[in-house]
C-alpha atoms as a PDB file:
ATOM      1  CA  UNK A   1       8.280 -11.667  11.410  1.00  0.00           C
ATOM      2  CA  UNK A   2       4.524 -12.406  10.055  1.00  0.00           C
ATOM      3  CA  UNK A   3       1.656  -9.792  10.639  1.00  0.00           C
ATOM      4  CA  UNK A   4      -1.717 -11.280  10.430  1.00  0.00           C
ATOM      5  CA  UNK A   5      -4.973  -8.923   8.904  1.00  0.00           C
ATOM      6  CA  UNK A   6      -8.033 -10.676   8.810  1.00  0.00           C
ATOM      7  CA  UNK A   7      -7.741 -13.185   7.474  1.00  0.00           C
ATOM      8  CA  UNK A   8      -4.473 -13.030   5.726  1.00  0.00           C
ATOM      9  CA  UNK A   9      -0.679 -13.551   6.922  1.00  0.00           C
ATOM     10  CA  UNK A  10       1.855 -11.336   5.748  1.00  0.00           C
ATOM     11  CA  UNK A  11       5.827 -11.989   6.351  1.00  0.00           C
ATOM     12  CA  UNK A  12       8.621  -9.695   6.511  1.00  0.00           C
ATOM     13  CA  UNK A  13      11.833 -12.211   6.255  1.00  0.00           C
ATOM     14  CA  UNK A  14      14.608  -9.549   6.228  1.00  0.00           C
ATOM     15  CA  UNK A  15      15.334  -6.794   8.002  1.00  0.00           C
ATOM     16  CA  UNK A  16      17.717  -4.429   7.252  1.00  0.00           C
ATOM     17  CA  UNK A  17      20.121  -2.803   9.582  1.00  0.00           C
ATOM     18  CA  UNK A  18      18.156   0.962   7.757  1.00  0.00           C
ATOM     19  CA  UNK A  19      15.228  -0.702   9.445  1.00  0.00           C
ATOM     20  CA  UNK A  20      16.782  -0.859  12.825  1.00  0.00           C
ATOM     21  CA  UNK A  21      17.065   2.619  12.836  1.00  0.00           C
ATOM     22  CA  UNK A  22      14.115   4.035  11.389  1.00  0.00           C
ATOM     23  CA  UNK A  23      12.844   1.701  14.287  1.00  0.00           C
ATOM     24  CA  UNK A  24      14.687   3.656  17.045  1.00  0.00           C
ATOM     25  CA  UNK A  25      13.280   7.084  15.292  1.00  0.00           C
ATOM     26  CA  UNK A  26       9.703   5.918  15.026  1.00  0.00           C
ATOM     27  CA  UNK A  27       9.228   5.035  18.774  1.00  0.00           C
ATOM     28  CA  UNK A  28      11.598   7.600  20.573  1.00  0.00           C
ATOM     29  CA  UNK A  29       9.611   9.766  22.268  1.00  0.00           C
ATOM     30  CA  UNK A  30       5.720   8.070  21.879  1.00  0.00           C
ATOM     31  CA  UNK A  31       4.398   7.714  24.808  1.00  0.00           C
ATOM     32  CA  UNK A  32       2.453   4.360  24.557  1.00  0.00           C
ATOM     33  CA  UNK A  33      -0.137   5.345  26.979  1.00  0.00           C
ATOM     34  CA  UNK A  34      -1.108   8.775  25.456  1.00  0.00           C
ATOM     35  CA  UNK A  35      -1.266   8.274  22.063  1.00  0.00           C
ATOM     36  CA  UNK A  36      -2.114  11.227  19.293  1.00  0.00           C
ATOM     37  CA  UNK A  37      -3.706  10.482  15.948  1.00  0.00           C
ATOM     38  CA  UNK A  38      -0.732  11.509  14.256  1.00  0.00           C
ATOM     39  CA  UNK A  39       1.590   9.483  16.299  1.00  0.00           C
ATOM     40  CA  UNK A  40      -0.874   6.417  15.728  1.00  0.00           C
ATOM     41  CA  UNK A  41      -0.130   7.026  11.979  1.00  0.00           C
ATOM     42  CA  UNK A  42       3.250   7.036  12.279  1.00  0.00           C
ATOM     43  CA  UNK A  43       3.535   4.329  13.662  1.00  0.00           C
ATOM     44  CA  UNK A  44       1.212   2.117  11.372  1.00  0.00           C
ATOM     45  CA  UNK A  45       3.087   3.615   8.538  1.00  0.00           C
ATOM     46  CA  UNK A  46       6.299   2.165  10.485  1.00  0.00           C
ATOM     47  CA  UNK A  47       4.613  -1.164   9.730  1.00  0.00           C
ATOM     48  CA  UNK A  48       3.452  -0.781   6.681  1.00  0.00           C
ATOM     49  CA  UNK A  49       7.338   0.189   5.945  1.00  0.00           C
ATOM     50  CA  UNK A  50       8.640  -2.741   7.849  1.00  0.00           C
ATOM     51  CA  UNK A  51       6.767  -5.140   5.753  1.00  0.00           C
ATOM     52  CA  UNK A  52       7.958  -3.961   2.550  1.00  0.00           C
ATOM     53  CA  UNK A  53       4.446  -2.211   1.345  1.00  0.00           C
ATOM     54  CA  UNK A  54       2.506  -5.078   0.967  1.00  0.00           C
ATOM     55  CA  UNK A  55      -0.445  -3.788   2.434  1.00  0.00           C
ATOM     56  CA  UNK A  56      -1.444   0.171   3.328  1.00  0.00           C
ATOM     57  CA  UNK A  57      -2.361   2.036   6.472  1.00  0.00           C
ATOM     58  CA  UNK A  58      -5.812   1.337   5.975  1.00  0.00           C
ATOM     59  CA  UNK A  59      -4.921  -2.193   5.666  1.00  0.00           C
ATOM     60  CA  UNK A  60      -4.109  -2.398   9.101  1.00  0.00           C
ATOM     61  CA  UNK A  61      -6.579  -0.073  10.892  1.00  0.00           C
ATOM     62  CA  UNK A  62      -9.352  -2.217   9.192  1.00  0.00           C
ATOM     63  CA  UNK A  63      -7.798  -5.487   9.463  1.00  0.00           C
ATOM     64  CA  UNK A  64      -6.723  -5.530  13.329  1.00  0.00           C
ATOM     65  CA  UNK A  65      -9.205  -6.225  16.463  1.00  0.00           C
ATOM     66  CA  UNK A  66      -8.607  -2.919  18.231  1.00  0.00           C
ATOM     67  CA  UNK A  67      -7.174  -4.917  21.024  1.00  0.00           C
ATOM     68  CA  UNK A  68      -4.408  -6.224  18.809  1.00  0.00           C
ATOM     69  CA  UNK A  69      -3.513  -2.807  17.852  1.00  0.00           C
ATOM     70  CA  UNK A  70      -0.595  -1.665  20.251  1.00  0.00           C
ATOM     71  CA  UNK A  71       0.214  -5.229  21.330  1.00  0.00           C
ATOM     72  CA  UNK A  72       1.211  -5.766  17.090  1.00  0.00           C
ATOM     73  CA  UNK A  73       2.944  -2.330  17.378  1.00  0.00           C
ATOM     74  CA  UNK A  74       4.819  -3.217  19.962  1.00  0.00           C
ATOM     75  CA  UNK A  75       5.872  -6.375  18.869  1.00  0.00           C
ATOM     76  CA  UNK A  76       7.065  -5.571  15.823  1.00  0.00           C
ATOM     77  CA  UNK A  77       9.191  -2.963  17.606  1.00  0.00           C
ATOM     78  CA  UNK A  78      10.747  -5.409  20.005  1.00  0.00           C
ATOM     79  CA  UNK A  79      11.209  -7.553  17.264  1.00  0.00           C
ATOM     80  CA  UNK A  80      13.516  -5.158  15.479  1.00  0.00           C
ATOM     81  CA  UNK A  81      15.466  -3.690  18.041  1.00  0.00           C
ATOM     82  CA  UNK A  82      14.766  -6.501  20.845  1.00  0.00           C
ATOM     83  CA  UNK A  83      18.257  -7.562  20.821  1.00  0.00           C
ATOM     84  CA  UNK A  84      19.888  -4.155  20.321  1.00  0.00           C
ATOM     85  CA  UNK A  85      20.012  -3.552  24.192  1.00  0.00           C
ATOM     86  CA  UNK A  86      21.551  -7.197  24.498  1.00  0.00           C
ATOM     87  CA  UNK A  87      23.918  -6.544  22.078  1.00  0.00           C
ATOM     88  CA  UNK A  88      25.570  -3.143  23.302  1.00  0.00           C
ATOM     89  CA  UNK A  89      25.330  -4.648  26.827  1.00  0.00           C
ATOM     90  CA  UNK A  90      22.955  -3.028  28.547  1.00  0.00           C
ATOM     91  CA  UNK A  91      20.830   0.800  27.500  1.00  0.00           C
ATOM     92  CA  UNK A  92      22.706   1.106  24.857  1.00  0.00           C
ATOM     93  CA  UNK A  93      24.459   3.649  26.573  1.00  0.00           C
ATOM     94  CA  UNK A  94      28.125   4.151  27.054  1.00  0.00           C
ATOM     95  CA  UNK A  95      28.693   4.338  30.591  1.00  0.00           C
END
């Protein structure tokens, strides 16, 4: 998974199975279209977590085109648990 600021590309190569569900806690109940400051934050620092600290908060805030903002979010969420729904055949519910 790569993460571009500015002018720089940044690569997170493994993800652990921790990181799956921190994923799942981070983005359960956000709702994407009314988004709080605080729930903003938590979800940079998501990314900042996901790619092992190698650049900050401010890092990203200052290094994304606002209109990349939620589309990165997003992505890297859907890149982490993308498959999850696949794999436990559907919701991931037990029906």
């Amino acid at each position: 998974m790569e993460i571009k600021l500015r002018n720089k590309t940044y690569v997170a190569s493994f993800i652990s199975a921790r990181m799956v569900r921190r994923t799942i806690e981070v983005s359960s109940g956000i709702n994407f279209e009314k988004l709080t400051p605080e729930e903003l934050d938590k979800l940079i620092d998501f990314i900042v977590d996901l790619f092992s600290n190698q650049f900050t908060r401010d890092d990203v805030y200052d290094g994304l085109a606002s209109k990349d903002l939620i589309p990165t979010i997003t992505t890297c969420i859907n890149e982490v648990v993308g498959n999850l729904s696949a794999t436990t055949g559907g919701e991931g519910k037990n029906d």
